[in-house]
C-alpha atoms as a PDB file:
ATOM      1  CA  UNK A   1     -16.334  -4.245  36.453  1.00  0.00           C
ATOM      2  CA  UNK A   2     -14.899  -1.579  34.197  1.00  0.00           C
ATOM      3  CA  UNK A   3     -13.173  -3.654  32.275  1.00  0.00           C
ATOM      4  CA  UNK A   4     -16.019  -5.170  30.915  1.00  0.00           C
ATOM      5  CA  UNK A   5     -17.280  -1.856  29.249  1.00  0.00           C
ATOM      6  CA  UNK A   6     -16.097  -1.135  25.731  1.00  0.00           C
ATOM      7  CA  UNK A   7     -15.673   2.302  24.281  1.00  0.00           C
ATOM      8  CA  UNK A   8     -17.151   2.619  20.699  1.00  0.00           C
ATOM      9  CA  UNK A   9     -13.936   3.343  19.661  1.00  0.00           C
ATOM     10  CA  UNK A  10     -11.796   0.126  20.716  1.00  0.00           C
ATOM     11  CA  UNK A  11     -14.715  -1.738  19.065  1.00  0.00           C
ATOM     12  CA  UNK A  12     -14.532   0.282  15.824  1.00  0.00           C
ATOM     13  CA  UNK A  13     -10.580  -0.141  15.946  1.00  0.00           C
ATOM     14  CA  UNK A  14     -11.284  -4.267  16.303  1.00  0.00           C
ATOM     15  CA  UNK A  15     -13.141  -4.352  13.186  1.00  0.00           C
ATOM     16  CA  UNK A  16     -10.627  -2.336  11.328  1.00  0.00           C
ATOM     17  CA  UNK A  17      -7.964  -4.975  12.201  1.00  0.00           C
ATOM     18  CA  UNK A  18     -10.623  -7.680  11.095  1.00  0.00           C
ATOM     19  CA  UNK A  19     -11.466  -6.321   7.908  1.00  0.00           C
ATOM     20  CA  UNK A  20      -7.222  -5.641   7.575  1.00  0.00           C
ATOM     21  CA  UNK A  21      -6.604  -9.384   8.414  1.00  0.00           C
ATOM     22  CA  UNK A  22      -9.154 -10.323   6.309  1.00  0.00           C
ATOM     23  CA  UNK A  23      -7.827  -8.452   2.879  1.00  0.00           C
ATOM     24  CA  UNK A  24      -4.786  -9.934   4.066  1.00  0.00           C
ATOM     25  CA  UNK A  25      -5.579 -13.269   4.256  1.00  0.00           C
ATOM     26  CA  UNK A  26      -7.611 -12.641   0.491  1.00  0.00           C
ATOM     27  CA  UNK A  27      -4.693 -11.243  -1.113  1.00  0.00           C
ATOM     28  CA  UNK A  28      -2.386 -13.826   0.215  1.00  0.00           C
ATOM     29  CA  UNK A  29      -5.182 -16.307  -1.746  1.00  0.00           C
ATOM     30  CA  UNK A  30      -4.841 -14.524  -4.680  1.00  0.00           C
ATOM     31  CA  UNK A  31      -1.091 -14.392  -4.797  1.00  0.00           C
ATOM     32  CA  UNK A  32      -1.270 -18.344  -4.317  1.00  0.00           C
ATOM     33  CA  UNK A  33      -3.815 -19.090  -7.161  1.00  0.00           C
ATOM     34  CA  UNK A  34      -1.713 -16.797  -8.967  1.00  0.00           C
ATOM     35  CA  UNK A  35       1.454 -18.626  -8.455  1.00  0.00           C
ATOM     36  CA  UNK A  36       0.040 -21.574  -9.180  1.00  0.00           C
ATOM     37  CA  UNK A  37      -1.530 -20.539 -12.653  1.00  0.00           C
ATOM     38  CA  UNK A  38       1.777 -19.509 -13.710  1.00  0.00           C
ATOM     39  CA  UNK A  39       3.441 -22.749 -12.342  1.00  0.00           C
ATOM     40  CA  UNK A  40       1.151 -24.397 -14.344  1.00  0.00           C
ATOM     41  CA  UNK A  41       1.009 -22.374 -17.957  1.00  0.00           C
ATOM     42  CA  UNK A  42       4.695 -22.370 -17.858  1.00  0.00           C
ATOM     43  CA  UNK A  43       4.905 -26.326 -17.767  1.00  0.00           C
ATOM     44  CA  UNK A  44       2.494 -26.031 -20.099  1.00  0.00           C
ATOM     45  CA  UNK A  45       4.635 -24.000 -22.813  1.00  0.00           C
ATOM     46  CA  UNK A  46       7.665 -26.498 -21.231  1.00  0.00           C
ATOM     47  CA  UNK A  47       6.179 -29.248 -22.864  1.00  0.00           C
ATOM     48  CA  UNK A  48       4.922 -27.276 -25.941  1.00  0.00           C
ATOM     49  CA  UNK A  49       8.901 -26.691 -26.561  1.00  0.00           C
ATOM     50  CA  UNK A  50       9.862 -29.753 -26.096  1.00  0.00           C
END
């Protein structure tokens, strides 16, 4: 039956991690969108140039 206590501290350490994986998971987002902007503004100037 222990077990199925949790300390206030192994709680507040869980939503650490969450909040971690969630910046994580937002900044790997943001790097995509990114990515694809430039993908797509350098095709852009590709077929200005040409």
């Amino acid at each position: 039956m222990n077990t199925l206590q949790h300390p206030l501290k192994t709680t507040h350490e869980v939503s650490v991690w969450q909040l971690t994986a969630k910046l994580v998971v937002l900044a790997g987002v943001l790097m995509a969108y990114s990515y694809c902007l430039l993908l797509t503004i350098g095709s852009v100037l590709s077929m200005v140039n040409n």
